[in-house]
N, C-alpha and C. Protein backbone atom coordinates (compact mmCIF):
# COMPACT_ATOMS: atom_id res chain seq x y z
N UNK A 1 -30.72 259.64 -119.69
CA UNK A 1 -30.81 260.30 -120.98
C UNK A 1 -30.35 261.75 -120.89
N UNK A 2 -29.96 262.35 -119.83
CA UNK A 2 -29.95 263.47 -119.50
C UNK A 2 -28.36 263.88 -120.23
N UNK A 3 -27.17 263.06 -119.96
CA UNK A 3 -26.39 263.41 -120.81
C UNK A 3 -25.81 262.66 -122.50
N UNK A 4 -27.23 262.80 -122.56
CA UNK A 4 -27.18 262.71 -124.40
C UNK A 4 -27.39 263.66 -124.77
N UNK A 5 -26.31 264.29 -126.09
CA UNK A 5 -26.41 265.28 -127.26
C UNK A 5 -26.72 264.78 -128.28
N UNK A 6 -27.45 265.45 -128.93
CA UNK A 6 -27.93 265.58 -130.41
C UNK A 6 -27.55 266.36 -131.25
N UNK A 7 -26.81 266.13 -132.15
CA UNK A 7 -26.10 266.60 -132.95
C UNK A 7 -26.27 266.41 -134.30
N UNK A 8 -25.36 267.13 -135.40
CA UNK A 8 -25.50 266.98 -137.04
C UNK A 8 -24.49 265.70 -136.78
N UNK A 9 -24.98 264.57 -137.94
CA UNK A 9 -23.82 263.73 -138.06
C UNK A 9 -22.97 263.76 -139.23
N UNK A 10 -21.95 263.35 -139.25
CA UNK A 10 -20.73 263.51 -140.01
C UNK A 10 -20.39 262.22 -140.58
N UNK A 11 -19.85 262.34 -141.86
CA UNK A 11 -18.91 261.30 -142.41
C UNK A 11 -18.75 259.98 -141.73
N UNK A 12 -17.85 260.70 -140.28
CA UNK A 12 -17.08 259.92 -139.62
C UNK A 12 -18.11 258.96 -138.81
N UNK A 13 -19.13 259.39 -138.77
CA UNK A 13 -20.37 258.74 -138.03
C UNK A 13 -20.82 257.47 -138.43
N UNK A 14 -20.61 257.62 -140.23
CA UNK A 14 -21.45 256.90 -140.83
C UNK A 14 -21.12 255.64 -140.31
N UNK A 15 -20.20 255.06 -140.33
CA UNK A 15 -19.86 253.62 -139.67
C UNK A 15 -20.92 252.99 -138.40
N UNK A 16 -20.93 253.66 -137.62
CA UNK A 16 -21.18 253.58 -136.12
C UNK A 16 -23.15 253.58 -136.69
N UNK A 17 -23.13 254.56 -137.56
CA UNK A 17 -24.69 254.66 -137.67
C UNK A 17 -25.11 253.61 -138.15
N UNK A 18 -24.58 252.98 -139.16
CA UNK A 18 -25.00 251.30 -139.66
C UNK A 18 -24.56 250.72 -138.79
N UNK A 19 -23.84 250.44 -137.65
CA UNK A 19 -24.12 249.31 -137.23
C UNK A 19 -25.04 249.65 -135.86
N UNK A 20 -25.54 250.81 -135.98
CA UNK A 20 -26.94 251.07 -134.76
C UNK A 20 -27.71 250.26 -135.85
N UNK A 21 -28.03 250.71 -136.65
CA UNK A 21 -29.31 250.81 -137.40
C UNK A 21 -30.00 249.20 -137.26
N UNK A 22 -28.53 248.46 -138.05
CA UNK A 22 -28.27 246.91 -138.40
C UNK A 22 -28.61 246.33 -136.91
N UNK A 23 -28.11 246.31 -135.89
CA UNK A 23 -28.51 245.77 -134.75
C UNK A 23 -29.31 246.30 -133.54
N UNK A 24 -30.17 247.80 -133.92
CA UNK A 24 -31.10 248.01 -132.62
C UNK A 24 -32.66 247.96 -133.67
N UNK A 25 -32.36 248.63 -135.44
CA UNK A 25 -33.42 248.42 -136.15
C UNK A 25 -34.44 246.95 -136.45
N UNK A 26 -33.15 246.31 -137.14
CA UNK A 26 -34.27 244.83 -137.06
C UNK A 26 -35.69 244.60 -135.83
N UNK A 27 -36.40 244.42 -136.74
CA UNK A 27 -37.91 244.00 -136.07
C UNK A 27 -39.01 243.28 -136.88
N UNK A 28 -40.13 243.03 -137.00
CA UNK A 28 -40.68 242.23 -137.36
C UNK A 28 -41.53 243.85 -138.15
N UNK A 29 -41.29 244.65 -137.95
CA UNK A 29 -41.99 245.65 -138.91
C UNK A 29 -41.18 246.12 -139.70
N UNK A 30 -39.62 246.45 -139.47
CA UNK A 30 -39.61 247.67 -140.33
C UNK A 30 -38.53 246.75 -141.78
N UNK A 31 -38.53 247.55 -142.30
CA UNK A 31 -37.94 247.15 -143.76
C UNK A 31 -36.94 247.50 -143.67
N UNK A 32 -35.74 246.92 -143.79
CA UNK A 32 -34.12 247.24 -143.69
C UNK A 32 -33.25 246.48 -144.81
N UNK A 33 -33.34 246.81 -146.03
CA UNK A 33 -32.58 245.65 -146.61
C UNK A 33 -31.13 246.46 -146.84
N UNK A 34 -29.94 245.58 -146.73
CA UNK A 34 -28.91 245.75 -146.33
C UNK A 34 -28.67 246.67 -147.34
N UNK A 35 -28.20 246.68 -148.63
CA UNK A 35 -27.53 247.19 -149.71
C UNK A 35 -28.31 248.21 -149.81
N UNK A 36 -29.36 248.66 -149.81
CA UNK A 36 -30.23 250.51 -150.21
C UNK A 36 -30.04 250.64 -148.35
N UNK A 37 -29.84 250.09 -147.83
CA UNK A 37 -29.61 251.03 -146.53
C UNK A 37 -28.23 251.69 -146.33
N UNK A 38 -27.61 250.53 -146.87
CA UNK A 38 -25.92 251.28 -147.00
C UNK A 38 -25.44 252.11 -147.84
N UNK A 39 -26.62 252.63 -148.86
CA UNK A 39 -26.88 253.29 -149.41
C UNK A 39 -27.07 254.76 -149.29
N UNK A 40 -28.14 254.95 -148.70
CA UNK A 40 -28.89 255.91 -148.11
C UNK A 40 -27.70 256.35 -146.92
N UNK A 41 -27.12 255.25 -145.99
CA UNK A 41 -26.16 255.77 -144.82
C UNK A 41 -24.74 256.30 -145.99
N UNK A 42 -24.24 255.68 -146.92
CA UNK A 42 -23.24 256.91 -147.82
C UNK A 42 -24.04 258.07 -148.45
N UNK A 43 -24.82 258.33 -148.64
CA UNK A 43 -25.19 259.30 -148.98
C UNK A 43 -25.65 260.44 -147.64
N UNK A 44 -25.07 260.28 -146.82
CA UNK A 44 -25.00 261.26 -145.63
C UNK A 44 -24.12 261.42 -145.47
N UNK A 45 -23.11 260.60 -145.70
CA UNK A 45 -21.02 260.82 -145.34
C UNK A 45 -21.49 261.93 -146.88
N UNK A 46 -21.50 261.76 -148.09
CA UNK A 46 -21.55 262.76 -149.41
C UNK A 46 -22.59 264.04 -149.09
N UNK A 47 -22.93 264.24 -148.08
CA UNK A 47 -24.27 265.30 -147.38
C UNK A 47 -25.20 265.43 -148.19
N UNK A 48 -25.86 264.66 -149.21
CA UNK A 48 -26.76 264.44 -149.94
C UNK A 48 -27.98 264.34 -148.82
N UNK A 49 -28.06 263.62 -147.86
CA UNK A 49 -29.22 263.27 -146.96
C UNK A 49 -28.40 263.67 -145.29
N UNK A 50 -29.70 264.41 -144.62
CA UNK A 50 -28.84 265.28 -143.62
C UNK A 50 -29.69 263.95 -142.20
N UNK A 51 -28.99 264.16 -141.56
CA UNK A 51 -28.90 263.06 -139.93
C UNK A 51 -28.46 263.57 -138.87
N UNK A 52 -28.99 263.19 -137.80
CA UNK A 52 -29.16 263.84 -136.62
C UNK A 52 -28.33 262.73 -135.62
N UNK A 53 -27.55 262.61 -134.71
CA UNK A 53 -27.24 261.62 -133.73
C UNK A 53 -27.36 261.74 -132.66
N UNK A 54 -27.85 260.94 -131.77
CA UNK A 54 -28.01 261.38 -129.96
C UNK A 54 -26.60 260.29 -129.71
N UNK A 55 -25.88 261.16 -129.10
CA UNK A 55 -24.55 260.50 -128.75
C UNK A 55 -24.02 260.52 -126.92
N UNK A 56 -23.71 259.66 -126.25
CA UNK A 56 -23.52 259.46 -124.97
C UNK A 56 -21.95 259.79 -124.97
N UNK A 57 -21.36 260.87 -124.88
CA UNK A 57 -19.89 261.22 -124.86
C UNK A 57 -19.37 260.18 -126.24
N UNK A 58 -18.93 259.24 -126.44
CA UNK A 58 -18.86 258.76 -128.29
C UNK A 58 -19.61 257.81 -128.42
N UNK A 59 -20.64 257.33 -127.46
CA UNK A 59 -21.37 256.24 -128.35
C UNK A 59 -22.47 256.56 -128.23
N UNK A 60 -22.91 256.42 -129.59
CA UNK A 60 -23.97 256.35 -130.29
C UNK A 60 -25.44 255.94 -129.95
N UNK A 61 -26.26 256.39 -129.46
CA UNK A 61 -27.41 255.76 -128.78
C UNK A 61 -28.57 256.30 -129.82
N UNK A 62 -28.58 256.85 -130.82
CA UNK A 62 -29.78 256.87 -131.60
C UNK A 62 -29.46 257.76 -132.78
N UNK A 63 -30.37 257.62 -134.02
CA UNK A 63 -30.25 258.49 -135.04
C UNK A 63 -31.23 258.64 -135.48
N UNK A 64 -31.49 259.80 -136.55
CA UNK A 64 -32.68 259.77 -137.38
C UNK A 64 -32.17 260.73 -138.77
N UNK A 65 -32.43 260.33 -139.96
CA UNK A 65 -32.40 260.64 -141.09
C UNK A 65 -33.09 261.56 -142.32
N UNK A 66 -32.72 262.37 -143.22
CA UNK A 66 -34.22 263.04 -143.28
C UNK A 66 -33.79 263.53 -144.52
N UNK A 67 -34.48 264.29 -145.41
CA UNK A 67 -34.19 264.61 -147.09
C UNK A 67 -35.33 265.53 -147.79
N UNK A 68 -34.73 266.30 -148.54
CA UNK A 68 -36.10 266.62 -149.16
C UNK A 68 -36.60 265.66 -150.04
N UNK A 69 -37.66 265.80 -150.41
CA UNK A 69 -38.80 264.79 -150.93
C UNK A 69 -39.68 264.92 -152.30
N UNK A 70 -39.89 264.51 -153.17
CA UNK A 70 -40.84 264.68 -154.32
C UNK A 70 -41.70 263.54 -153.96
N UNK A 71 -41.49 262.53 -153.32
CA UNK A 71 -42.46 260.77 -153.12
C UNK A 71 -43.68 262.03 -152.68
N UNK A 72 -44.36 262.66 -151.76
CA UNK A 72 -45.51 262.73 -151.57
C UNK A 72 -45.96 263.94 -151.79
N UNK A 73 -45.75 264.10 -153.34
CA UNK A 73 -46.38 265.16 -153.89
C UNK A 73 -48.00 265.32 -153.98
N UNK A 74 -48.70 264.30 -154.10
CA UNK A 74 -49.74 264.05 -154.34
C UNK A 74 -50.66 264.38 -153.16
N UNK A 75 -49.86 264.58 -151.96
CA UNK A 75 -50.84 264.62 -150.63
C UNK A 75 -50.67 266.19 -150.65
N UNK A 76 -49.73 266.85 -151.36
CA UNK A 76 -49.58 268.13 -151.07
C UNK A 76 -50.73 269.02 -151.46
N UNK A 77 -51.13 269.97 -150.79
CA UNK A 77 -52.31 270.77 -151.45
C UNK A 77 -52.69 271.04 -152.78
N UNK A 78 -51.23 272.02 -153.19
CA UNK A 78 -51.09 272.06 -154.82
C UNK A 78 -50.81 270.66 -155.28
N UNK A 79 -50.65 269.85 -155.28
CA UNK A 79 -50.19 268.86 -155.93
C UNK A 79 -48.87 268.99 -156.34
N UNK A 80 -47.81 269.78 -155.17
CA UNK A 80 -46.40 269.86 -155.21
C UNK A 80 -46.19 270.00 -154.36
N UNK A 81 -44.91 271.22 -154.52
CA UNK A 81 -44.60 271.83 -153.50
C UNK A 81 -43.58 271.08 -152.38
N UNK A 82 -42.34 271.69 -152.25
CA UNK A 82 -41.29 271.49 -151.31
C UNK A 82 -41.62 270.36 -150.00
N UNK A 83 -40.93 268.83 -150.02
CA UNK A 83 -41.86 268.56 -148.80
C UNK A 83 -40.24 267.79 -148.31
N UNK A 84 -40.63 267.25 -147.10
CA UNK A 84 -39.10 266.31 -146.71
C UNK A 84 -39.96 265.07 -146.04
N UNK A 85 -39.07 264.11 -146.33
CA UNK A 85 -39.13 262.52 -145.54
C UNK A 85 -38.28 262.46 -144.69
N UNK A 86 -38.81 261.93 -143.71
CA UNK A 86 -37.84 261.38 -142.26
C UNK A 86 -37.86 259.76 -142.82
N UNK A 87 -36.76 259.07 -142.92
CA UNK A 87 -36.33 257.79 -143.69
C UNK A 87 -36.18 257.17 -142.71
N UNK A 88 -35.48 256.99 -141.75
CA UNK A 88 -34.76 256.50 -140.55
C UNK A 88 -34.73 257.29 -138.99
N UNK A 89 -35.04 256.27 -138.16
CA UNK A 89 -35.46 257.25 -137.09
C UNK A 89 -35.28 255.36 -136.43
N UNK A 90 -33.86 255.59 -135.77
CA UNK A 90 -33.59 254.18 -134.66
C UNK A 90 -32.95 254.40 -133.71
N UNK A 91 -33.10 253.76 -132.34
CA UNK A 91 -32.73 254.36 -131.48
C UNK A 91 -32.39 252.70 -130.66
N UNK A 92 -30.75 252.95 -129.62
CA UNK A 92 -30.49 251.59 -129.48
C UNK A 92 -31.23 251.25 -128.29
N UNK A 93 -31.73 249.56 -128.31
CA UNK A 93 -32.64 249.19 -127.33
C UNK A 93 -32.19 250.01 -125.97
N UNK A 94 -31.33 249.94 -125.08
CA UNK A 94 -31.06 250.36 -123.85
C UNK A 94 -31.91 251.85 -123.94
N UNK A 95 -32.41 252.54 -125.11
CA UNK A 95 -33.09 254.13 -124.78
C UNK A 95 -34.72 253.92 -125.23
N UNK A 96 -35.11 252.71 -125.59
CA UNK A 96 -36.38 252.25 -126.21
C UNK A 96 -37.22 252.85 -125.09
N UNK A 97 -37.95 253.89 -125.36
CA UNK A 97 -39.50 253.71 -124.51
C UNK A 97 -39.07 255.17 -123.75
N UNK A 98 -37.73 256.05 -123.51
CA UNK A 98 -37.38 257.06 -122.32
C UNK A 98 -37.95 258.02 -123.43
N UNK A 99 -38.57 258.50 -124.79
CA UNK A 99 -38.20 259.42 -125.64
C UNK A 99 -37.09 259.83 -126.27
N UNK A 100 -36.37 258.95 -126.39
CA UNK A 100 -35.24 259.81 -127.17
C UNK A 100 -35.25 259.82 -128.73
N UNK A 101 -36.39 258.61 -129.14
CA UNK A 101 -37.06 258.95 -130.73
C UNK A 101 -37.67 260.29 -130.94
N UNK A 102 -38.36 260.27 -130.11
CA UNK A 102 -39.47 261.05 -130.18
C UNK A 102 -38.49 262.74 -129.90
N UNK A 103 -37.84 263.01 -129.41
CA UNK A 103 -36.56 264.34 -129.66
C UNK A 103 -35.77 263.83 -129.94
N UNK A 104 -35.03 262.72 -130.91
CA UNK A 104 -34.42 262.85 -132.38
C UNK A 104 -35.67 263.57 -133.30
N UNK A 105 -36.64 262.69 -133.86
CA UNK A 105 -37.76 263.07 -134.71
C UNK A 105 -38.37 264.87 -134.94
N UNK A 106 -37.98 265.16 -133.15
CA UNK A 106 -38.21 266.94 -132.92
C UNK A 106 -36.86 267.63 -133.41
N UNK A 107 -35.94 267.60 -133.42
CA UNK A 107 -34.76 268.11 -133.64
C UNK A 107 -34.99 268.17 -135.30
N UNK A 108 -35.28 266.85 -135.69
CA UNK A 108 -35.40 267.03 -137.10
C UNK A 108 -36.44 267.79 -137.85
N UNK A 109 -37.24 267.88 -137.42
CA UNK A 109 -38.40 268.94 -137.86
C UNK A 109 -38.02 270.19 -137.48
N UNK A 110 -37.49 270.46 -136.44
CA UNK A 110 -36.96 271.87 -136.16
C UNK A 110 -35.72 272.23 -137.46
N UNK A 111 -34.95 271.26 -137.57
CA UNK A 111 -34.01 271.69 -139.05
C UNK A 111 -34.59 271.73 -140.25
N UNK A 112 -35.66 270.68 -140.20
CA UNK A 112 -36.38 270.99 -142.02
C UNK A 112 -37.28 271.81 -142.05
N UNK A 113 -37.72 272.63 -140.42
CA UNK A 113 -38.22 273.66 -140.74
C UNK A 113 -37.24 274.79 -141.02
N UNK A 114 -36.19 274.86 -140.53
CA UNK A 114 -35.32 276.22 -141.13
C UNK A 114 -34.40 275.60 -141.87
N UNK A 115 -34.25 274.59 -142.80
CA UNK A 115 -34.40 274.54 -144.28
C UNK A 115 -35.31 274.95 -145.23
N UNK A 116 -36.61 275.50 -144.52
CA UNK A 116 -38.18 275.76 -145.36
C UNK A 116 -38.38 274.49 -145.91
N UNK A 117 -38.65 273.45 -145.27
CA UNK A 117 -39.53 272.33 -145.34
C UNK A 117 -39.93 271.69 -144.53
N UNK A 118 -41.68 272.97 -144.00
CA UNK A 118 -42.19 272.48 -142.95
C UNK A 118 -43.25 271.53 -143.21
N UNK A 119 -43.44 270.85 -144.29
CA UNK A 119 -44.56 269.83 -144.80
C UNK A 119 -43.59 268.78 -144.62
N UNK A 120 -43.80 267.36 -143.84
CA UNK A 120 -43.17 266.89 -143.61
C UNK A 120 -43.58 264.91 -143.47
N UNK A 121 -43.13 263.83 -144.18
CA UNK A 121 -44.29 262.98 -144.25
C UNK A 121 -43.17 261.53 -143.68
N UNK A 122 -43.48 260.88 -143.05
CA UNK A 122 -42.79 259.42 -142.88
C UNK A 122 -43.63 258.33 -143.03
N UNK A 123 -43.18 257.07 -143.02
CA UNK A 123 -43.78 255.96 -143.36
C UNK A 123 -43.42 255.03 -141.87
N UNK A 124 -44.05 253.92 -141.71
CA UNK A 124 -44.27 253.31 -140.61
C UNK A 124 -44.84 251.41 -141.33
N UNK A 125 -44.69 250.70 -140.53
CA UNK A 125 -45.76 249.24 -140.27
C UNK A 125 -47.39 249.60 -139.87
N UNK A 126 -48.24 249.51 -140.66
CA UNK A 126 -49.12 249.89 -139.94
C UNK A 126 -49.71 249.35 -138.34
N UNK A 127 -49.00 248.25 -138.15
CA UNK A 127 -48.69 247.83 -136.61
C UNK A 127 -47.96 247.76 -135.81
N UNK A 128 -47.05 248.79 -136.26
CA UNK A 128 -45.56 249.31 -135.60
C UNK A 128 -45.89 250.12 -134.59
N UNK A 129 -46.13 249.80 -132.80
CA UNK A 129 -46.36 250.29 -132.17
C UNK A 129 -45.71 251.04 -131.61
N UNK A 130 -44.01 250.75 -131.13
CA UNK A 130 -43.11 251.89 -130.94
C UNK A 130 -42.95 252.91 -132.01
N UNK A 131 -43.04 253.01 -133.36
CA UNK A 131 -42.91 254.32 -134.27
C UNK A 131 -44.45 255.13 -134.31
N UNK A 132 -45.15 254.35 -134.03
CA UNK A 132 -46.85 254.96 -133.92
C UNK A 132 -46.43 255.86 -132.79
N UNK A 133 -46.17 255.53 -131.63
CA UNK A 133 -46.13 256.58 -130.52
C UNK A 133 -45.10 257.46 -130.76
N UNK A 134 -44.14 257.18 -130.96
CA UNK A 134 -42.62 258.01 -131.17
C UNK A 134 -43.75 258.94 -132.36
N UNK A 135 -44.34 258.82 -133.65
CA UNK A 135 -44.34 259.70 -134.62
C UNK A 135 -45.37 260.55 -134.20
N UNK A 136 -46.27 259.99 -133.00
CA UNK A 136 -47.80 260.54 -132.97
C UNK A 136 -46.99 261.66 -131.79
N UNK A 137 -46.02 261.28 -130.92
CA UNK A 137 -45.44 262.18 -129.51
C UNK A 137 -44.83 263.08 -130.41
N UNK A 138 -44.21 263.38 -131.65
CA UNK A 138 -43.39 264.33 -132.53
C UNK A 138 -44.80 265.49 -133.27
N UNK A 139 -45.89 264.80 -133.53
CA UNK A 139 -46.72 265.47 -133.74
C UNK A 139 -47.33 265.40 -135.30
N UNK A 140 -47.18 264.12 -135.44
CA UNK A 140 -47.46 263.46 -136.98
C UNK A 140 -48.50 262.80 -136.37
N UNK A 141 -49.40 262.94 -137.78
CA UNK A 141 -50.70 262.29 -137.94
C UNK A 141 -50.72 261.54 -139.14
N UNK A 142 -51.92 260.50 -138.89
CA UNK A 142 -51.70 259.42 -140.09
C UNK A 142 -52.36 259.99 -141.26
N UNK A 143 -51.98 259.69 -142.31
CA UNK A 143 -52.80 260.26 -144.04
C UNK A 143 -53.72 258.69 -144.29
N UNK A 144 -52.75 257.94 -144.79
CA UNK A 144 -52.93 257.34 -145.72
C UNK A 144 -52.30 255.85 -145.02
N UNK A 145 -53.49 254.56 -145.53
CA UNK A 145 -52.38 253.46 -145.14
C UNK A 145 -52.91 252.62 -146.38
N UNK A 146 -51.54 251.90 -146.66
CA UNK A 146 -51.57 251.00 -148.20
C UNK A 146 -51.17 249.43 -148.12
N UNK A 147 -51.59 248.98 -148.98
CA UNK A 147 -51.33 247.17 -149.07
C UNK A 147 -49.84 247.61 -149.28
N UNK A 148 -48.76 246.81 -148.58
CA UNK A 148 -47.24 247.15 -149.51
C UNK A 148 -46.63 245.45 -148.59
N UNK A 149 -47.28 244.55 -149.53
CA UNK A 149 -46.20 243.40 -148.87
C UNK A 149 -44.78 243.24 -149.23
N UNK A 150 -44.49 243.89 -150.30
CA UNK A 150 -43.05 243.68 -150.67
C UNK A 150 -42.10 244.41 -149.73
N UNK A 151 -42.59 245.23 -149.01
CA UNK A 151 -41.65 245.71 -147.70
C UNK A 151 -42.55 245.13 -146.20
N UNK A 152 -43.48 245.09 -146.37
CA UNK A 152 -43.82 244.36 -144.67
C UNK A 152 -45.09 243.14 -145.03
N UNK A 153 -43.45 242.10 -145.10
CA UNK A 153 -44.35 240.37 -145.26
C UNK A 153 -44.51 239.90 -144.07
N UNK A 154 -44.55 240.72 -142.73
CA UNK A 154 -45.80 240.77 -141.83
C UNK A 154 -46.85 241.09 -141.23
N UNK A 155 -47.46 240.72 -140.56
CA UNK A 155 -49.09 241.29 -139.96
C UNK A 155 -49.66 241.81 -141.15
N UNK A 156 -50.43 242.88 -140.80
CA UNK A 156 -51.54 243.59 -141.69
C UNK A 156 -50.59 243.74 -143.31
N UNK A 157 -49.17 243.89 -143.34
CA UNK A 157 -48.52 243.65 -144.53
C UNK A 157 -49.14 245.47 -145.50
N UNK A 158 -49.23 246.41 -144.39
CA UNK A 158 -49.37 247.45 -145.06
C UNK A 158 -48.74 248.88 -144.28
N UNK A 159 -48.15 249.94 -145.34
CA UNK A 159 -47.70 250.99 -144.59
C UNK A 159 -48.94 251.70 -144.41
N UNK A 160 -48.13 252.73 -143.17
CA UNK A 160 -49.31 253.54 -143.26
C UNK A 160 -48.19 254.98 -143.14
N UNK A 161 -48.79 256.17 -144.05
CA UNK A 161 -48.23 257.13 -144.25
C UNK A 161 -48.22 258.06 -143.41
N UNK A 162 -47.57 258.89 -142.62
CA UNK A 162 -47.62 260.48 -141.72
C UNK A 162 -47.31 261.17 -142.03
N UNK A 163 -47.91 262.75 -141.22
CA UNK A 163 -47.34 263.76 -141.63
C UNK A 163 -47.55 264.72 -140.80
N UNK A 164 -46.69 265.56 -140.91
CA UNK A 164 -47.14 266.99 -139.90
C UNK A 164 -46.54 268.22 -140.49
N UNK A 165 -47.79 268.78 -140.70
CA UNK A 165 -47.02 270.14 -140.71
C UNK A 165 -46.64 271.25 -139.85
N UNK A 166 -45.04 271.60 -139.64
CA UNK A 166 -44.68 272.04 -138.68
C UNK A 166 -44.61 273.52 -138.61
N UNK A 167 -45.52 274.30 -139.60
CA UNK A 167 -45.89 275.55 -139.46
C UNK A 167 -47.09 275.53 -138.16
N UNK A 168 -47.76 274.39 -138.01
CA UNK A 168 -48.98 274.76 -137.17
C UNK A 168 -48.47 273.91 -135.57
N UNK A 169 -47.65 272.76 -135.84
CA UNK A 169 -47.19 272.33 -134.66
C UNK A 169 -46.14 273.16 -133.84
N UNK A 170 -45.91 272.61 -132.58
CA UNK A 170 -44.90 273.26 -131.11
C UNK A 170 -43.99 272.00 -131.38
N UNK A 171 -42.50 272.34 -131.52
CA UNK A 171 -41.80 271.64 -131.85
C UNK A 171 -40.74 271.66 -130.81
């Protein structure tokens, strides 16, 4: 892992990033449906949603995704206030388990903190054991977990929400 960079991704990325996503993401937790994912991946070639890549000289070994946010206004103190979602955060099996989620996930909090959006919230399987550790090693804690079978029609069949704020965390 030692010569992987992490970098802003580009346009030109977007290709390579769907087909990480499409073949290291699939799992029995996470929610990937094809058409709003190919979605969300053009709207990073248009820089609408900003992405991070860990790249091995040109291939691609992990990404993570991220945006500002209005979805979790409600957890916010004021009941507003500036927050960002980490959407995507996949990394290809051959780097599963060394950390390289877990500094994608840091890189990205280090940018949405100097964007000024250090309130910061992702979603998970609530029995998603590789993103539990990857989000808990980044320094997210759980809020909230909800019935949501229409995105995980397995196990417990509920998300569970994170967050960290990276004014008080070491990033």
């Amino acid at each position: 892992m030692a010569d992987l960079q992490i970098r802003p991704a580009s346009a030109e990325d977007v290709p390579a990033m769907l087909t990480l996503i499409f073949e290291h993401g699939p799992n029995d937790w996470n929610f990937l449906p094809a058409g709003p994912v190919r979605e969300h991946f053009e709207a990073i070639a248009r820089g609408e949603i900003q992405a991070l890549v860990a790249v091995a000289g040109e291939d691609l070994r992990g990404l993570v995704t991220y945006h500002e946010s209005a979805a979790f206004s409600r957890f916010q103190p004021d009941g507003g206030g500036r927050h960002a979602y980490i959407a995507e955060a996949t990394v290809h099996r051959g780097e599963a388990g060394r950390g390289l989620g877990t500094r994608l996930l840091r890189a990205a909090i280090a940018d949405l903190s100097a964007r000024g959006l250090p309130d910061i919230y992702c979603e998970r399987h609530e029995e998603n054991p590789g993103s539990a550790g990857m989000m808990r090693k980044a320094g997210f804690r759980e809020l909230a977990t909800f019935d949501d079978p229409q995105r995980r029609p397995n196990g417990s069949r509920r998300t569970t929400i994170c967050y960290l704020d990276a004014r008080a965390a070491s990033v």
